[in-house]
Protein backbone atom coordinates (compact mmCIF):
# COMPACT_ATOMS: atom_id res chain seq x y z
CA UNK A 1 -19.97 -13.62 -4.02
CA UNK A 2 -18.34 -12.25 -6.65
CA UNK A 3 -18.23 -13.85 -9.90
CA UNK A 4 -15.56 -13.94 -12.57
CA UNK A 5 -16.65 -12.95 -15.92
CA UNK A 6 -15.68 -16.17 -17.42
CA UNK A 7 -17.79 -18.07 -14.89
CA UNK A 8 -21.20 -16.33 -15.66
CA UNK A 9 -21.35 -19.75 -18.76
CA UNK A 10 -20.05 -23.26 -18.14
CA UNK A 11 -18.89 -23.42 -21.21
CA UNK A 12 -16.53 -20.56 -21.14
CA UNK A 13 -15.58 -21.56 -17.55
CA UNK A 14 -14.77 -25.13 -19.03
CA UNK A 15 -11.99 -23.35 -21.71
CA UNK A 16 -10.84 -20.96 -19.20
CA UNK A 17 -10.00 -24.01 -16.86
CA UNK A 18 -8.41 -25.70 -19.99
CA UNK A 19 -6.83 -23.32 -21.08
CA UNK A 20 -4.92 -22.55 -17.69
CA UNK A 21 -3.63 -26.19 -16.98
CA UNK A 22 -2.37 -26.10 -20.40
CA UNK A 23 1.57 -25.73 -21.17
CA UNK A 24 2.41 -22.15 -21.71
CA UNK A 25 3.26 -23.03 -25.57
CA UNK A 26 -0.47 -24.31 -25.73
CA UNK A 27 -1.86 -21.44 -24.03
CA UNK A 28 -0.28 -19.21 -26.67
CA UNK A 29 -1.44 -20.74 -29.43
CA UNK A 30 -4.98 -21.04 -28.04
CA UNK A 31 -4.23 -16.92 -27.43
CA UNK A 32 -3.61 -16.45 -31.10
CA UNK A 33 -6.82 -18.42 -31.58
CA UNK A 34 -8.88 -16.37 -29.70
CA UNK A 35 -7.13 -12.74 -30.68
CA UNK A 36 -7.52 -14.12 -34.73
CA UNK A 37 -11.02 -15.14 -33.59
CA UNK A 38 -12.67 -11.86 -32.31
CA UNK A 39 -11.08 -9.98 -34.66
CA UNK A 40 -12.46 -11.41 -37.59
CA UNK A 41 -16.37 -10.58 -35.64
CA UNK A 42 -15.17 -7.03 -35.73
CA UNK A 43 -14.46 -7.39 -31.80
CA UNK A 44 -12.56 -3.78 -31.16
CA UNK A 45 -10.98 -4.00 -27.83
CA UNK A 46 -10.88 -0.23 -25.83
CA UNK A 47 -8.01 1.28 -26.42
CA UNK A 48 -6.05 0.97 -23.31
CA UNK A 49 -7.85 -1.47 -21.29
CA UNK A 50 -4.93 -3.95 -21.85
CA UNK A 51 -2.17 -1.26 -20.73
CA UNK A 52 -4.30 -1.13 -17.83
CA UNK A 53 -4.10 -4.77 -16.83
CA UNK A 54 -0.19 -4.32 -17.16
CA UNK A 55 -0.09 -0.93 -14.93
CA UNK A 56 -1.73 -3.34 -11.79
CA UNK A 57 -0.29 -6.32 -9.95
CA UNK A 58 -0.54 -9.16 -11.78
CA UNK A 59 -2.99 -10.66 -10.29
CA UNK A 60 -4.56 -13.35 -12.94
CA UNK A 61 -3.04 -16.31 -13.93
CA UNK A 62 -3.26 -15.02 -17.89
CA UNK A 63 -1.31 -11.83 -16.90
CA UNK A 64 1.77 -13.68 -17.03
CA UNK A 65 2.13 -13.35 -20.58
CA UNK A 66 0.97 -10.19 -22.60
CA UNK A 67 -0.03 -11.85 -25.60
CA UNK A 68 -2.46 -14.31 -23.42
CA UNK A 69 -3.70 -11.44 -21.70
CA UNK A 70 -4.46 -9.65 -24.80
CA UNK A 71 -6.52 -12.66 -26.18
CA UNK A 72 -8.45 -12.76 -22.77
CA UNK A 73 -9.22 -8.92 -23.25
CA UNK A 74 -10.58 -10.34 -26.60
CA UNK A 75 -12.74 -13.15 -25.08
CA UNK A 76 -14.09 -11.37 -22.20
CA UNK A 77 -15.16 -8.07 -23.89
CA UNK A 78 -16.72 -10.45 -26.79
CA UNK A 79 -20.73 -11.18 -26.39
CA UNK A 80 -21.42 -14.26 -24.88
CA UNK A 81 -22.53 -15.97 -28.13
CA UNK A 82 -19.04 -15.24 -29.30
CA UNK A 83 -17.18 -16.23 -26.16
CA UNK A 84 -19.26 -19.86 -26.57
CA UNK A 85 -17.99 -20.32 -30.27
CA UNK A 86 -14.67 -18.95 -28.38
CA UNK A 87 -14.81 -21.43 -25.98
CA UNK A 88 -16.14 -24.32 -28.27
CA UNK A 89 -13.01 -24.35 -30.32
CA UNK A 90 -10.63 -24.22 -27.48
CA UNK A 91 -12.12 -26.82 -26.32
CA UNK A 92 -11.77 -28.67 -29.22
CA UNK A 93 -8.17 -27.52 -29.78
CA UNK A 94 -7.13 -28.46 -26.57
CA UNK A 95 -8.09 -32.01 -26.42
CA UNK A 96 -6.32 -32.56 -29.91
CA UNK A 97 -3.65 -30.78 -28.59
CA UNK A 98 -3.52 -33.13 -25.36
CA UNK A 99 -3.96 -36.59 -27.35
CA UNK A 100 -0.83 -36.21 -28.89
């Protein structure tokens, strides 16, 4: 079976999940999060590996929106320690963000 990268740790599965049945406002900001994130831990994304997920079908839900899809270049190309801190404070974010 073939396993989505985001799957391989329950946390990061967990924020993914979040993260997707979150308004598209929310996802954003948790996208800014995450870009901000990795790029303070030096996180260097290849060059044109997001012009590649734009020059396919839009397959994945967080292809709708270029910015979101940038931050999930971020999070998936990050180690995994990173994507858990990642994942931690999206967490986080999103149940403040849903108690409102």
């Amino acid at each position: 079976m073939n396993k989505r990268w985001y799957d391989i740790d329950p946390t990061v599965s967990l924020a993914v999940s979040l993260m997707r049945n979150a308004n598209e406002q929310t996802q954003v900001k948790c996208a800014d999060y995450i870009i901000d994130f990795a790029k303070q831990r030096n996180i260097v994304l290849k060059s044109n590996s997001l012009n590649d997920a734009f020059n396919y079908i839009l397959r994945r839900w967080y292809d709708r929106d270029e910015k979101i899809a940038e931050a999930f270049e971020y999070f998936q190309f990050s180690p995994l320690e990173i994507q858990k801190e990642i994942s931690l404070e999206v967490i986080s974010f999103l149940q403040l963000s849903e108690s409102y």
